[in-house]
C-alpha atoms as a PDB file:
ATOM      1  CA  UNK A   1     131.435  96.797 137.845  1.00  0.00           C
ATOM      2  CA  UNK A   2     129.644  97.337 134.619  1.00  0.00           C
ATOM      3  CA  UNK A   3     125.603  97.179 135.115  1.00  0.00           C
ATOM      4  CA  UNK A   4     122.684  96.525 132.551  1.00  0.00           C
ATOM      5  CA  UNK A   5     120.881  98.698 130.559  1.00  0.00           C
ATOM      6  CA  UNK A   6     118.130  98.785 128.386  1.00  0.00           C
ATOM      7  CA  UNK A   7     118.907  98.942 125.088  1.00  0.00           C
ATOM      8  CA  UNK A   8     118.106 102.414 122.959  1.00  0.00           C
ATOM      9  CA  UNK A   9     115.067 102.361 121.335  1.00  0.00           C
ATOM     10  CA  UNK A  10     116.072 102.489 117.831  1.00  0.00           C
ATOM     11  CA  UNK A  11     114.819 106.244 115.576  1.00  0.00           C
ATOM     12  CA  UNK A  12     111.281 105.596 114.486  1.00  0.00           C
ATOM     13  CA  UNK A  13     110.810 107.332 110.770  1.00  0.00           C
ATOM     14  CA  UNK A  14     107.447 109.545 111.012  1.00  0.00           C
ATOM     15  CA  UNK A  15     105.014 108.987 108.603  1.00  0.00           C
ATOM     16  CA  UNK A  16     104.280 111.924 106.822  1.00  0.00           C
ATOM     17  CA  UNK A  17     100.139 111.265 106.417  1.00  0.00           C
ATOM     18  CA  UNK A  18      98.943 108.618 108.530  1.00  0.00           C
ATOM     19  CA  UNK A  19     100.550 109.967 111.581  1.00  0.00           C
ATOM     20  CA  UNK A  20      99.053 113.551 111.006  1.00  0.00           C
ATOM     21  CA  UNK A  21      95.595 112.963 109.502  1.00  0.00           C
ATOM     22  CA  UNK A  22      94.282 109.490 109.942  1.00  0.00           C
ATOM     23  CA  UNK A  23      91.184 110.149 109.194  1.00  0.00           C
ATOM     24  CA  UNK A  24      92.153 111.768 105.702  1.00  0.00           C
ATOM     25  CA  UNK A  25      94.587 108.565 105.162  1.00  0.00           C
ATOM     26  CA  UNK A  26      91.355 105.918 105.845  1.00  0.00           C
ATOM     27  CA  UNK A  27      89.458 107.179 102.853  1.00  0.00           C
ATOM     28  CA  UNK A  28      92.793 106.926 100.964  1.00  0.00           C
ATOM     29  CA  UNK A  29      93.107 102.838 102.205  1.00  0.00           C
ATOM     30  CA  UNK A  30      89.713 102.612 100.599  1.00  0.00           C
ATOM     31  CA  UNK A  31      91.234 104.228  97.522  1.00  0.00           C
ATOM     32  CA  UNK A  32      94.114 102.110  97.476  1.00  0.00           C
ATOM     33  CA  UNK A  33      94.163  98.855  95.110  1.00  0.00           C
ATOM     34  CA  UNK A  34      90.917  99.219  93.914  1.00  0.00           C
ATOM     35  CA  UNK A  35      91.550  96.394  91.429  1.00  0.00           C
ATOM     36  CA  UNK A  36      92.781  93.721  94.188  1.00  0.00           C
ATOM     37  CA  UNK A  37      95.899  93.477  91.983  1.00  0.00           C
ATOM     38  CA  UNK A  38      98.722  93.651  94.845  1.00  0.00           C
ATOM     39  CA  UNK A  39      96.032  91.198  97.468  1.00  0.00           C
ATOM     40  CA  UNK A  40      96.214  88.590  94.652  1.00  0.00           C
ATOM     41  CA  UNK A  41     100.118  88.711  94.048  1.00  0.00           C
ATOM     42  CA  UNK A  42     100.347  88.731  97.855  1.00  0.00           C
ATOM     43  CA  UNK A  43      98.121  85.489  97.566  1.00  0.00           C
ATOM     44  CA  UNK A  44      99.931  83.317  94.599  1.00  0.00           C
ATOM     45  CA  UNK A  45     103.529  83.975  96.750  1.00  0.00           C
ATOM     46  CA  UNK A  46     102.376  83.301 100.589  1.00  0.00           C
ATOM     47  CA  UNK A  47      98.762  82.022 100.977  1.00  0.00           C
ATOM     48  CA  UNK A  48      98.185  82.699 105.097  1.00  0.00           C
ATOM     49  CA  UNK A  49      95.550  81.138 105.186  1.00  0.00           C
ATOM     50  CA  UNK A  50      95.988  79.003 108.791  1.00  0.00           C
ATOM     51  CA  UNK A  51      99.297  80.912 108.976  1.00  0.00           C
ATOM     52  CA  UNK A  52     100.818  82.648 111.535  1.00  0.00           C
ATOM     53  CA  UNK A  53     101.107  86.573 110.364  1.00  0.00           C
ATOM     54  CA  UNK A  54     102.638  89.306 112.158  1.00  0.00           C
ATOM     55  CA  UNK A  55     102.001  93.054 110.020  1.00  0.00           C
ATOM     56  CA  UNK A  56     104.852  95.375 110.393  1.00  0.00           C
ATOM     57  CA  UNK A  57     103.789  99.702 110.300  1.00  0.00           C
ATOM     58  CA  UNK A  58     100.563  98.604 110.663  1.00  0.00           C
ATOM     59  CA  UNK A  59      99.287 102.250 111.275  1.00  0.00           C
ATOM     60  CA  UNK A  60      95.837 101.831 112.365  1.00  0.00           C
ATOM     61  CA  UNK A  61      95.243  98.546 111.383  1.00  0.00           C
ATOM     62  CA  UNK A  62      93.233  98.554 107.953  1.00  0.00           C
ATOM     63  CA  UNK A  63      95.020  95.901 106.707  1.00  0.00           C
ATOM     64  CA  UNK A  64      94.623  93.761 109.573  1.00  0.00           C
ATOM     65  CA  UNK A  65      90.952  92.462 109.104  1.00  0.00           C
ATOM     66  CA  UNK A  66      91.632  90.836 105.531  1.00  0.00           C
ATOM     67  CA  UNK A  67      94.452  88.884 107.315  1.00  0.00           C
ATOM     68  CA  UNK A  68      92.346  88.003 109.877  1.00  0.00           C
ATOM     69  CA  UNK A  69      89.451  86.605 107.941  1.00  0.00           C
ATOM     70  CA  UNK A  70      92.078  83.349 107.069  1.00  0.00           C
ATOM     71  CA  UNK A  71      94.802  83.428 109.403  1.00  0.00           C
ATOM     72  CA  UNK A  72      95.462  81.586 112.328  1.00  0.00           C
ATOM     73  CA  UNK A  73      96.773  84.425 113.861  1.00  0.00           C
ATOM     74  CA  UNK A  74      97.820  88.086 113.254  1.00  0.00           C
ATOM     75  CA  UNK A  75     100.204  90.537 115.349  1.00  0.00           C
ATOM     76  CA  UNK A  76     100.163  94.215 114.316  1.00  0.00           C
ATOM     77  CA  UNK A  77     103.265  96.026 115.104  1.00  0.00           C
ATOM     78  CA  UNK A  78     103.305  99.684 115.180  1.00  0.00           C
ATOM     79  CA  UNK A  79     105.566 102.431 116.765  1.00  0.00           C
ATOM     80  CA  UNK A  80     103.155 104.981 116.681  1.00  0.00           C
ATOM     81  CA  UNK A  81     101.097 105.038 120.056  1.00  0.00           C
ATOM     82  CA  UNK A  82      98.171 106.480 118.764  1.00  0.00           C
ATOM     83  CA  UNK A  83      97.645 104.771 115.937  1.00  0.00           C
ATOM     84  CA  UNK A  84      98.260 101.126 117.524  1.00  0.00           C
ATOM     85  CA  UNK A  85      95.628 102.331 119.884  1.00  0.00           C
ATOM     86  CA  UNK A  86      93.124 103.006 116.817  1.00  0.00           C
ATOM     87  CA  UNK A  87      94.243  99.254 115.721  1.00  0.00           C
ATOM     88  CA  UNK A  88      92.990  97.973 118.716  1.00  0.00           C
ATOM     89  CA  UNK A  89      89.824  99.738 118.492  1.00  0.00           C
ATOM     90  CA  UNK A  90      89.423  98.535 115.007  1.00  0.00           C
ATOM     91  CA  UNK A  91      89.925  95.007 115.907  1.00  0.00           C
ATOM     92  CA  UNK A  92      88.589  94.446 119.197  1.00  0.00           C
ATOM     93  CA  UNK A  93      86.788  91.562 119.930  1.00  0.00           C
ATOM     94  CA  UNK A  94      87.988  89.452 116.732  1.00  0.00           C
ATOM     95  CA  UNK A  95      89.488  86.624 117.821  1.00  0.00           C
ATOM     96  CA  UNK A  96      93.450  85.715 117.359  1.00  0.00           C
ATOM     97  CA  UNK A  97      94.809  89.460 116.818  1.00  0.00           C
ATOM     98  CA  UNK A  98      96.700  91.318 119.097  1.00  0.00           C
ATOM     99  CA  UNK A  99      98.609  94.997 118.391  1.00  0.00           C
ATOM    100  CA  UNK A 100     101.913  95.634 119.960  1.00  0.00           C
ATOM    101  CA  UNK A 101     103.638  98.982 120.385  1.00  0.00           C
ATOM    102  CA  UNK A 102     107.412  98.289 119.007  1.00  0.00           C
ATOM    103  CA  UNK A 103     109.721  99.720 115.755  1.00  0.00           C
ATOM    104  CA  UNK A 104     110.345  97.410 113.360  1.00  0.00           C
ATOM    105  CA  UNK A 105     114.283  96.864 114.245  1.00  0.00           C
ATOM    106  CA  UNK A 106     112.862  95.314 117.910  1.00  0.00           C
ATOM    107  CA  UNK A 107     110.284  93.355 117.149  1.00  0.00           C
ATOM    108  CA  UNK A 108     108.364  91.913 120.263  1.00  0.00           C
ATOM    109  CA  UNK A 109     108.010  88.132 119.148  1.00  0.00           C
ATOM    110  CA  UNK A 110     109.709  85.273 120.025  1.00  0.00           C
ATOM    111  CA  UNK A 111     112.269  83.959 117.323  1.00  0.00           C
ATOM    112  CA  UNK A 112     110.991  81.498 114.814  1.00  0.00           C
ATOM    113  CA  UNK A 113     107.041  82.127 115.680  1.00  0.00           C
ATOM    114  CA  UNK A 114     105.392  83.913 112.431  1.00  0.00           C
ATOM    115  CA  UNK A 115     104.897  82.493 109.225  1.00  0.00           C
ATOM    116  CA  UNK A 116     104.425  85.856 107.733  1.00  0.00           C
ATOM    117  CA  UNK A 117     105.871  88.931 108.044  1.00  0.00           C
ATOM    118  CA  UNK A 118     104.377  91.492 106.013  1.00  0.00           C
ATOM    119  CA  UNK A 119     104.824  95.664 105.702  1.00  0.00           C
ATOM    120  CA  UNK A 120     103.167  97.866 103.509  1.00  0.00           C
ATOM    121  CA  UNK A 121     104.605 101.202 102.609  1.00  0.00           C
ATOM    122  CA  UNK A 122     106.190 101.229 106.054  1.00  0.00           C
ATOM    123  CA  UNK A 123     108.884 103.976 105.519  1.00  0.00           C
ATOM    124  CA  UNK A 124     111.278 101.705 106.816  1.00  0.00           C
ATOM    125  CA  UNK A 125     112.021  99.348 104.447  1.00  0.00           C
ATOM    126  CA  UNK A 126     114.986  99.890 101.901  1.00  0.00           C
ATOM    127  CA  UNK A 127     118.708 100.914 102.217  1.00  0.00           C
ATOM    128  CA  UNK A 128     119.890 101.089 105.912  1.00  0.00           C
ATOM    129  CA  UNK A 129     116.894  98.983 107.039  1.00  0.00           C
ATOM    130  CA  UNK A 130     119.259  95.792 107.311  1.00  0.00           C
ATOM    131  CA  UNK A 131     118.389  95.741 111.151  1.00  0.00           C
ATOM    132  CA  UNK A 132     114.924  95.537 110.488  1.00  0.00           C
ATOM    133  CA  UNK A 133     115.315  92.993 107.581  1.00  0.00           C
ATOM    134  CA  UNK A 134     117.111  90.870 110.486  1.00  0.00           C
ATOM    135  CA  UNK A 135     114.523  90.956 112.829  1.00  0.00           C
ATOM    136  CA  UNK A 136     112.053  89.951 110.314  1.00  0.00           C
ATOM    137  CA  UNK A 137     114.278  86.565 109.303  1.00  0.00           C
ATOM    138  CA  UNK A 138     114.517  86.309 113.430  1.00  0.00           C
ATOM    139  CA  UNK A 139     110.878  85.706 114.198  1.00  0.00           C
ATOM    140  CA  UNK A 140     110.403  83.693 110.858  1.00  0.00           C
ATOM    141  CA  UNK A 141     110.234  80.410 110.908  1.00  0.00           C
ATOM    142  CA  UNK A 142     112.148  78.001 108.849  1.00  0.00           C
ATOM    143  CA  UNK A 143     110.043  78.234 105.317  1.00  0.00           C
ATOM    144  CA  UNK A 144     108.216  81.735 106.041  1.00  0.00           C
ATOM    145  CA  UNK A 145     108.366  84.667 104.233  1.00  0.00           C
ATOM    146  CA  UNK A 146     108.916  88.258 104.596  1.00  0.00           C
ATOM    147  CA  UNK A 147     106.677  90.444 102.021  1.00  0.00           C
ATOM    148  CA  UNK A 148     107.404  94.445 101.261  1.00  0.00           C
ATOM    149  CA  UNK A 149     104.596  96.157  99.481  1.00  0.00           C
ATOM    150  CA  UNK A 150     106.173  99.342  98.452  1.00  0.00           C
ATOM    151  CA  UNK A 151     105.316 102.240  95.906  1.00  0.00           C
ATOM    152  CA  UNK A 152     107.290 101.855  92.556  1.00  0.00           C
ATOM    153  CA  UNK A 153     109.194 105.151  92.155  1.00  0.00           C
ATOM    154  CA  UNK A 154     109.952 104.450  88.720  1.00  0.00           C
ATOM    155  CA  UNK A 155     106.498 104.150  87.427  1.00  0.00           C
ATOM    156  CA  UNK A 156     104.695 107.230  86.229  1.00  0.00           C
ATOM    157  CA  UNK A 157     102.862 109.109  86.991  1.00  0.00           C
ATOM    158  CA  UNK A 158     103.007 108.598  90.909  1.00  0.00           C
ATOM    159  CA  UNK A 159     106.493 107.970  90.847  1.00  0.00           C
ATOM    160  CA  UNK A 160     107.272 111.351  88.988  1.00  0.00           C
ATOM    161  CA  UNK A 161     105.475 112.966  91.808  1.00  0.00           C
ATOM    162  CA  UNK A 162     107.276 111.246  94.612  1.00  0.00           C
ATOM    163  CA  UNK A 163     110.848 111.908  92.841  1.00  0.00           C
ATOM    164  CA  UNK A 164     109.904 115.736  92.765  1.00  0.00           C
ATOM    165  CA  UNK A 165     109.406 115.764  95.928  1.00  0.00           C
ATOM    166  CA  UNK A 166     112.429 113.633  96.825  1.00  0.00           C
ATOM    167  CA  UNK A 167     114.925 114.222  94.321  1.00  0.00           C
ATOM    168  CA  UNK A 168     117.432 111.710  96.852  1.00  0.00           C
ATOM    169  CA  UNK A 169     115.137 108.986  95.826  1.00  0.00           C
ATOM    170  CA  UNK A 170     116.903 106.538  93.524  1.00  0.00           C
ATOM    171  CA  UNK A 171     115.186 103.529  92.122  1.00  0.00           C
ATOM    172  CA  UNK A 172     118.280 101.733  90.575  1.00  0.00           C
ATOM    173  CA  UNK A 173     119.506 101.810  94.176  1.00  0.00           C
ATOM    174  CA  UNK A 174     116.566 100.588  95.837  1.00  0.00           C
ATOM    175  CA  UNK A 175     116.388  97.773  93.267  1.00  0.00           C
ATOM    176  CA  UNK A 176     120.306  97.235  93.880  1.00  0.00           C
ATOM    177  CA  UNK A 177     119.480  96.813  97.798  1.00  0.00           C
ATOM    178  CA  UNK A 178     116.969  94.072  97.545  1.00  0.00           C
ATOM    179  CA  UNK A 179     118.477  92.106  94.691  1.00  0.00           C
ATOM    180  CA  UNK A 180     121.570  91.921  97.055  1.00  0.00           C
ATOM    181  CA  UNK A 181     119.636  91.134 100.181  1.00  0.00           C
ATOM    182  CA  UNK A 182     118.199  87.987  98.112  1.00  0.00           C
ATOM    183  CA  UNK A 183     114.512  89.192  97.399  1.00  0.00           C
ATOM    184  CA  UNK A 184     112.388  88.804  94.336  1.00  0.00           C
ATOM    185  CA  UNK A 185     110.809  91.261  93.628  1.00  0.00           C
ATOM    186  CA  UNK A 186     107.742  91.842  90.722  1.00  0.00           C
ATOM    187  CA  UNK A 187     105.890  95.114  89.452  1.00  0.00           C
ATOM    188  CA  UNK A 188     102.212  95.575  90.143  1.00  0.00           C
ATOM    189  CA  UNK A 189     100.162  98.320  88.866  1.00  0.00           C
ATOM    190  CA  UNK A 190      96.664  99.456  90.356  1.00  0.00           C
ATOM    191  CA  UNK A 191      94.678 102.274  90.711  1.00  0.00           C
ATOM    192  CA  UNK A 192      93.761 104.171  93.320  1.00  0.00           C
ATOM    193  CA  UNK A 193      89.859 105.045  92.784  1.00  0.00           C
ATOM    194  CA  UNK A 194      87.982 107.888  95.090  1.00  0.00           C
ATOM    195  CA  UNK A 195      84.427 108.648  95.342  1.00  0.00           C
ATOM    196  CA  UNK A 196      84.959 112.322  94.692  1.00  0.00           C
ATOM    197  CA  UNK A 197      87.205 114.225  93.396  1.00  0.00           C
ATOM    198  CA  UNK A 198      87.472 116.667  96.439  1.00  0.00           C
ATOM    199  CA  UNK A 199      88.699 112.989  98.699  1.00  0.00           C
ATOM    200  CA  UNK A 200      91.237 112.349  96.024  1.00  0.00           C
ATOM    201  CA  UNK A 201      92.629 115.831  95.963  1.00  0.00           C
ATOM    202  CA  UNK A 202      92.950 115.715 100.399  1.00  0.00           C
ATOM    203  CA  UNK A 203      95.236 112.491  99.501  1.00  0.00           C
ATOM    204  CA  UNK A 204      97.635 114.211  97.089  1.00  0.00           C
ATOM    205  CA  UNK A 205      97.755 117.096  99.731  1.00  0.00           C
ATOM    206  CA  UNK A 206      99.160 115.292 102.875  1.00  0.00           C
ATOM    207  CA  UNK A 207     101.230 113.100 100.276  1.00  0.00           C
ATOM    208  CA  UNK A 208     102.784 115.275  98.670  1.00  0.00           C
ATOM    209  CA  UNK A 209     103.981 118.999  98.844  1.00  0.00           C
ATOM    210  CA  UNK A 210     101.650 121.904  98.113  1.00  0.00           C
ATOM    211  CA  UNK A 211     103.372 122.300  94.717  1.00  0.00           C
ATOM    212  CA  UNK A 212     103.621 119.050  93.486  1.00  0.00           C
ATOM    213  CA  UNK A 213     100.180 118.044  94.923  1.00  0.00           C
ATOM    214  CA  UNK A 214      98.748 120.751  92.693  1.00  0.00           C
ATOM    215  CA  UNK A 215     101.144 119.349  89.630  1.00  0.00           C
ATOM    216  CA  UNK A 216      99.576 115.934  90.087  1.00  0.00           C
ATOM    217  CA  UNK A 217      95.705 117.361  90.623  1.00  0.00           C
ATOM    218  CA  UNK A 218      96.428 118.979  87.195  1.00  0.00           C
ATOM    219  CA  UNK A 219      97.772 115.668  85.313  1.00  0.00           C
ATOM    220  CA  UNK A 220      94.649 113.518  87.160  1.00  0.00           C
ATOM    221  CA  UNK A 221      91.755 113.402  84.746  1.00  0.00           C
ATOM    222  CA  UNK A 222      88.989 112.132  86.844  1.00  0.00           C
ATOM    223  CA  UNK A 223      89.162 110.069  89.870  1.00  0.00           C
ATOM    224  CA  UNK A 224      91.306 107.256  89.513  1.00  0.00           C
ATOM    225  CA  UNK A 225      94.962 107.639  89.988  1.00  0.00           C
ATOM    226  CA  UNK A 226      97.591 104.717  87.962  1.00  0.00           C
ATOM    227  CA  UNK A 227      99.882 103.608  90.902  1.00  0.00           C
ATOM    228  CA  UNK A 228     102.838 101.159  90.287  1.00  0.00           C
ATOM    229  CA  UNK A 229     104.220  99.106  93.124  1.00  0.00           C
ATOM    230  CA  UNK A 230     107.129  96.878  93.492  1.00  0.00           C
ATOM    231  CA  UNK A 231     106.182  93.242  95.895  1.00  0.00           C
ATOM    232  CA  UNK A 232     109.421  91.956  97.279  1.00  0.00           C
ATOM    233  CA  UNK A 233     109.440  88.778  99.220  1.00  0.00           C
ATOM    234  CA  UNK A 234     111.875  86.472 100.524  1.00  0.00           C
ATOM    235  CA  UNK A 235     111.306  83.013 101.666  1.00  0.00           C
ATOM    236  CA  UNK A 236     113.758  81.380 104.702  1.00  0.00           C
ATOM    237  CA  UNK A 237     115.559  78.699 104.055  1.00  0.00           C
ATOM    238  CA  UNK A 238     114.000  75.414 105.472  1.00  0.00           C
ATOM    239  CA  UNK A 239     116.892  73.924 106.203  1.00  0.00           C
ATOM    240  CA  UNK A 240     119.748  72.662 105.412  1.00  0.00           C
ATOM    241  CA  UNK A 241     120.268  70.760 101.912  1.00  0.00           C
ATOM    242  CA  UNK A 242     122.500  67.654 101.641  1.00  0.00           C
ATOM    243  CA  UNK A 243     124.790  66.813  98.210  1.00  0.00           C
END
């Protein structure tokens, strides 16, 4: 007689900052987009505003309150124990947000119940994430959209750095993958702005390696860094069309 089991949690993919020095990677957040560029293009493709949003790698949650402050509701999702414990703490007490413990190919939500899914350099997303791209288009509904905010290895200079350091990452392919999965995807570039220059060179440390972090404190003139990022989103189907 064969008997139940629980299916396998899938392999969660460590993040190589947040997980190790949160505190470090919270000044970066503040860093991050300093000229609202990738907020707005989020905006003009999926306005959330009385939506239904559910924020996949969510890390600690600093993405969480801007949702909040429209939405109708947001879910953060995030493997990492610790950190979805911080997102709690961060958002406790505001009304409509929850944080759930889960990886992103078993997401906790009921099918068709989000309006929104979102993920933001997540680690997860790109070839061989197909199970998590499924999940996503599971707990859409019909006329939702998923959105993947993810760095632009292509664009210099930040994308020379990250290619040094991973030599296996290939752009064309990564474009290939999401052009066949049926996203559009656009190029935004930002900058990352510190307050100091001693915060800015912390961030290249746990992002990159020792040697390439000291390459890119070399080729950064002040305290901005020029980031390029590629927004992909997909929007499901609202039904079916008739001839």
């Amino acid at each position: 007689m064969r008997t139940w089991r629980k299916p396998a949690r899938p392999q969660v993919t460590p993040s190589p900052n947040i997980w190790h020095w949160p505190e470090l990677f919270e000044l970066e957040n503040h860093a991050q987009d300093s000229t609202g560029a990738l907020w707005q293009e989020l905006r003009e493709r999926c306005d959330w505003a009385g939506l239904d949003v559910v924020d996949i790698g969510c890390g600690d949650g600093f993405h969480l309150p801007l949702f909040a402050a429209a939405a109708r509701t947001v879910i953060g999702i995030e493997p990492h124990p610790p950190l979805a414990e911080r997102a709690r703490a961060r958002m406790a007490g505001t009304p409509g947000v929850d944080v759930r413990i889960a990886p992103a190919q078993q997401l906790p939500l009921a099918d068709a119940s989000v309006d929104l899914v979102h993920a933001r350099t997540a680690y997860f997303f790109g070839p061989g994430c197909e199970p998590g791209l499924a999940e996503a288009e599971r707990v859409l509904r019909p006329g939702g959209m998923i959105a993947i905010v993810d760095l632009d290895a292509s664009s210099s200079p930040y994308g020379d750095w990250m290619r040094a350091d991973a030599p296996q990452v290939d752009p064309a392919a990564i474009e290939s993958f999401f052009q066949r999965h049926g996203f559009d995807s656009a190029s935004v570039d930002t900058l990352w702005r510190f307050d100091d220059r001693e915060t800015l060179e912390k961030v290249l440390g746990i992002e990159f390696s020792a040697k390439v972090a000291a390459r890119a404190a070399r080729e950064v003139a002040d305290r901005t860094v020029p980031v390029g990022y590629r927004v992909r989103t997909r929007r499901k189907p609202a039904g079916l069309l008739r001839a």
